[in-house]
C-alpha atoms as a PDB file:
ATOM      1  CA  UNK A   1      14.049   0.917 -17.272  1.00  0.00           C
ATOM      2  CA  UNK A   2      10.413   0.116 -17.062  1.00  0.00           C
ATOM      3  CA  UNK A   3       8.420   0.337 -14.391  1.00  0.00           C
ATOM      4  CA  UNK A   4       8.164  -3.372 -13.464  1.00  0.00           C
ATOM      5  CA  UNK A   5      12.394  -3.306 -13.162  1.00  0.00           C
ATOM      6  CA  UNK A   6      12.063  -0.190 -11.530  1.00  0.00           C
ATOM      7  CA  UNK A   7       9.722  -1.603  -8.727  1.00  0.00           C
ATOM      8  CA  UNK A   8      11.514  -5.182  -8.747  1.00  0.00           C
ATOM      9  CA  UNK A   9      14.805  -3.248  -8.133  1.00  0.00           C
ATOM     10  CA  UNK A  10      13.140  -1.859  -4.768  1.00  0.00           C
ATOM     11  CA  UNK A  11      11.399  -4.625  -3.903  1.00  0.00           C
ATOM     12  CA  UNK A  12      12.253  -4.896  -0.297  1.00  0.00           C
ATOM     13  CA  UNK A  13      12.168  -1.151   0.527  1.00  0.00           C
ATOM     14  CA  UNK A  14       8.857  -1.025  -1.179  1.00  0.00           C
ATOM     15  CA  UNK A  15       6.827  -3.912   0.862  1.00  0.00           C
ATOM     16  CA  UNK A  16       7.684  -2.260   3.808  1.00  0.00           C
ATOM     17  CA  UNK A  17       6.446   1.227   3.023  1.00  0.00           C
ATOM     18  CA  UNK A  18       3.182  -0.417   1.370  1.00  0.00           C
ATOM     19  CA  UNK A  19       3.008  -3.187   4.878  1.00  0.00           C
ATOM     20  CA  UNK A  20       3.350   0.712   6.951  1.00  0.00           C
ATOM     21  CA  UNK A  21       0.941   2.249   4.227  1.00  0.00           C
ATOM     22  CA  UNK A  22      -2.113  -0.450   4.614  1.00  0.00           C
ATOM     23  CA  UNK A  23      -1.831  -0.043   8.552  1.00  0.00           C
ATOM     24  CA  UNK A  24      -2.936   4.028   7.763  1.00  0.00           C
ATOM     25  CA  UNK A  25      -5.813   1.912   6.972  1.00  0.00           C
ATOM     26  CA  UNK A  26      -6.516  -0.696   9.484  1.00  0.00           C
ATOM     27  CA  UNK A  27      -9.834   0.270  11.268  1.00  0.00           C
ATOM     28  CA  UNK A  28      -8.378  -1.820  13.867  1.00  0.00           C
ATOM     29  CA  UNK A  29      -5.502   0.428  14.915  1.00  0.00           C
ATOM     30  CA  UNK A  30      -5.081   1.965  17.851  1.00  0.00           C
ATOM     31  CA  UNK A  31      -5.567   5.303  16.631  1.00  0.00           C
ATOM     32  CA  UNK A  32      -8.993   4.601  14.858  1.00  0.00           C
ATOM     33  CA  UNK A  33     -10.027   2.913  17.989  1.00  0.00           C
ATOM     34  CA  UNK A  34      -9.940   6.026  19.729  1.00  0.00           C
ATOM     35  CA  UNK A  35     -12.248   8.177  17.389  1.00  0.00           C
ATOM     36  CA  UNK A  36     -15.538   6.911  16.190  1.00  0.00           C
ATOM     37  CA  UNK A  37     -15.666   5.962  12.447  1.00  0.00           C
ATOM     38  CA  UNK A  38     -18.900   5.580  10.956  1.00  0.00           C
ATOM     39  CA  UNK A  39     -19.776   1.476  10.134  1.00  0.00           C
ATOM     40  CA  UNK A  40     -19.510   2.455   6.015  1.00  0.00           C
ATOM     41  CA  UNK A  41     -16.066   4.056   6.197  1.00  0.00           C
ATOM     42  CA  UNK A  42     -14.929   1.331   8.675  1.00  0.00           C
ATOM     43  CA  UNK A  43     -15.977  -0.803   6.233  1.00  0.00           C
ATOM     44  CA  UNK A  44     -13.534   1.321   3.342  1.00  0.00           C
ATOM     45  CA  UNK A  45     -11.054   1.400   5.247  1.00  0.00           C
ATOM     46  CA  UNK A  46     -11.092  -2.245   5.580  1.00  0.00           C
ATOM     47  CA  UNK A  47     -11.220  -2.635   1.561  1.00  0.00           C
ATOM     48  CA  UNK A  48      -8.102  -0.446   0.702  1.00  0.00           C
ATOM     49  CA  UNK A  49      -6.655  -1.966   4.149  1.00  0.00           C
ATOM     50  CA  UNK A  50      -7.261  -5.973   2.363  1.00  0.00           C
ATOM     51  CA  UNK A  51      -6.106  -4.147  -1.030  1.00  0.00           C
ATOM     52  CA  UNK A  52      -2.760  -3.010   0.126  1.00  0.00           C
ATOM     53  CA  UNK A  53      -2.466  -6.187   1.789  1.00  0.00           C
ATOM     54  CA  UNK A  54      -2.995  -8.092  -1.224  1.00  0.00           C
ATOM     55  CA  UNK A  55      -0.699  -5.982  -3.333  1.00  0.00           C
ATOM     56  CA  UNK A  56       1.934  -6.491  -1.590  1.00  0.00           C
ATOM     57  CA  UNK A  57       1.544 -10.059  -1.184  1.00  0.00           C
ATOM     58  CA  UNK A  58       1.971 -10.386  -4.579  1.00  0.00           C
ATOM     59  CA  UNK A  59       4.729  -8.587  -5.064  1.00  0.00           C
ATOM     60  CA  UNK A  60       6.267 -10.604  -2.662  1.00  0.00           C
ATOM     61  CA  UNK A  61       5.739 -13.647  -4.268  1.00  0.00           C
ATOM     62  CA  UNK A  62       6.247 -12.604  -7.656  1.00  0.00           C
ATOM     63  CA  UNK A  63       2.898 -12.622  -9.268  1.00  0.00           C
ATOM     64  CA  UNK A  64       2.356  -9.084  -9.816  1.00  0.00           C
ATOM     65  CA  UNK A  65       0.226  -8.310 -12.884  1.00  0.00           C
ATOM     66  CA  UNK A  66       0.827  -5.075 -14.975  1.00  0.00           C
ATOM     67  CA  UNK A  67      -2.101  -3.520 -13.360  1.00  0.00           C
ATOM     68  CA  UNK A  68      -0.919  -4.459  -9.950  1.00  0.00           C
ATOM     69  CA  UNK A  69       2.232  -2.630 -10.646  1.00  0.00           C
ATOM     70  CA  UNK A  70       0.364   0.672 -12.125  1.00  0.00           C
ATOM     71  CA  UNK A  71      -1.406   0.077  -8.712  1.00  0.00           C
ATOM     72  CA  UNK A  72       1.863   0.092  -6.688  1.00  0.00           C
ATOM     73  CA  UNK A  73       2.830   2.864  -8.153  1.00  0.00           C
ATOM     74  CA  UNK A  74      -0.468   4.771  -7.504  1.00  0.00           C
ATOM     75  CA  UNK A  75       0.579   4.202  -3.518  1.00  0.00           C
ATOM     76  CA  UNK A  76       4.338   5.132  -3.588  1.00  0.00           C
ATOM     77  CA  UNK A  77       2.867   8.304  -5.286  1.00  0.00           C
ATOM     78  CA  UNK A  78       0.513   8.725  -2.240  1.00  0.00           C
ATOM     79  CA  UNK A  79       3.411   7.356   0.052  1.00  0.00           C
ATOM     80  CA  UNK A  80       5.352  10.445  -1.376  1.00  0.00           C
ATOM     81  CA  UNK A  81       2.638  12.662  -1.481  1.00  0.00           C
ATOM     82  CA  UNK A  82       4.082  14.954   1.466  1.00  0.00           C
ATOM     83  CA  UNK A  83       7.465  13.490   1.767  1.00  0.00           C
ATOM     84  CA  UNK A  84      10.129  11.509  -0.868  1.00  0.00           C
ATOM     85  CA  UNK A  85      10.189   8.042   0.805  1.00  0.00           C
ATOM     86  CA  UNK A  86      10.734   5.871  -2.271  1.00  0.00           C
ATOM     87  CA  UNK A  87      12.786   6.948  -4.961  1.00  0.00           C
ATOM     88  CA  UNK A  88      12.073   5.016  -8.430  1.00  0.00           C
END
C-alpha cells in the first residue's frame, strides 16, 4: 500500500489529529496568550499554524499533491513523536 492509500484509508482520524495539531500552533490560544511570545515567533507560529490548516484542507477535499502527502506524513511523525496516535 502506498502512502497516499495509506493516508486516504485514515482520512477522517487523520484531519482531526492535524485540526488538534495546528491549534499547538495558534498564537491565539489561550495558552500562548498567557506567556509572552516574541512578535517573530508569533509570527512562525502563525505560518506552520496557516500550513497545517491548509494541509488539511486539502486533504479534505481531495486535492492533496504528492508533496502534501510526504508533508502529512512529516506531522503524524511529529504527532507520534512521544505517543502512537495514528497508526499507518
Amino acid at each position: 500500500m502506498n502512502l497516499r492509500e495509506k493516508i486516504d484509508k485514515k482520512r477522517d482520524e487523520i484531519i482531526s489529529e492535524l485540526y488538534d495539531w495546528a491549534e499547538t500552533f495558534n498564537p491565539e490560544s489561550i495558552l500562548y496568550n498567557t506567556n509572552a511570545i516574541e512578535e517573530e515567533d508569533e509570527l512562525e507560529m502563525l505560518d506552520s499554524y496557516n500550513s497545517i490548516c491548509e494541509l488539511v484542507n486539502k486533504l479534505e477535499k481531495n486535492e492533496c499533491s504528492e508533496k502534501d502527502y510526504e508533508d502529512i506524513l512529516f506531522h503524524i511523525e511529529q504527532i507520534n513523536h512521544n505517543e502512537k496516535i495514528i497508526k499507518l
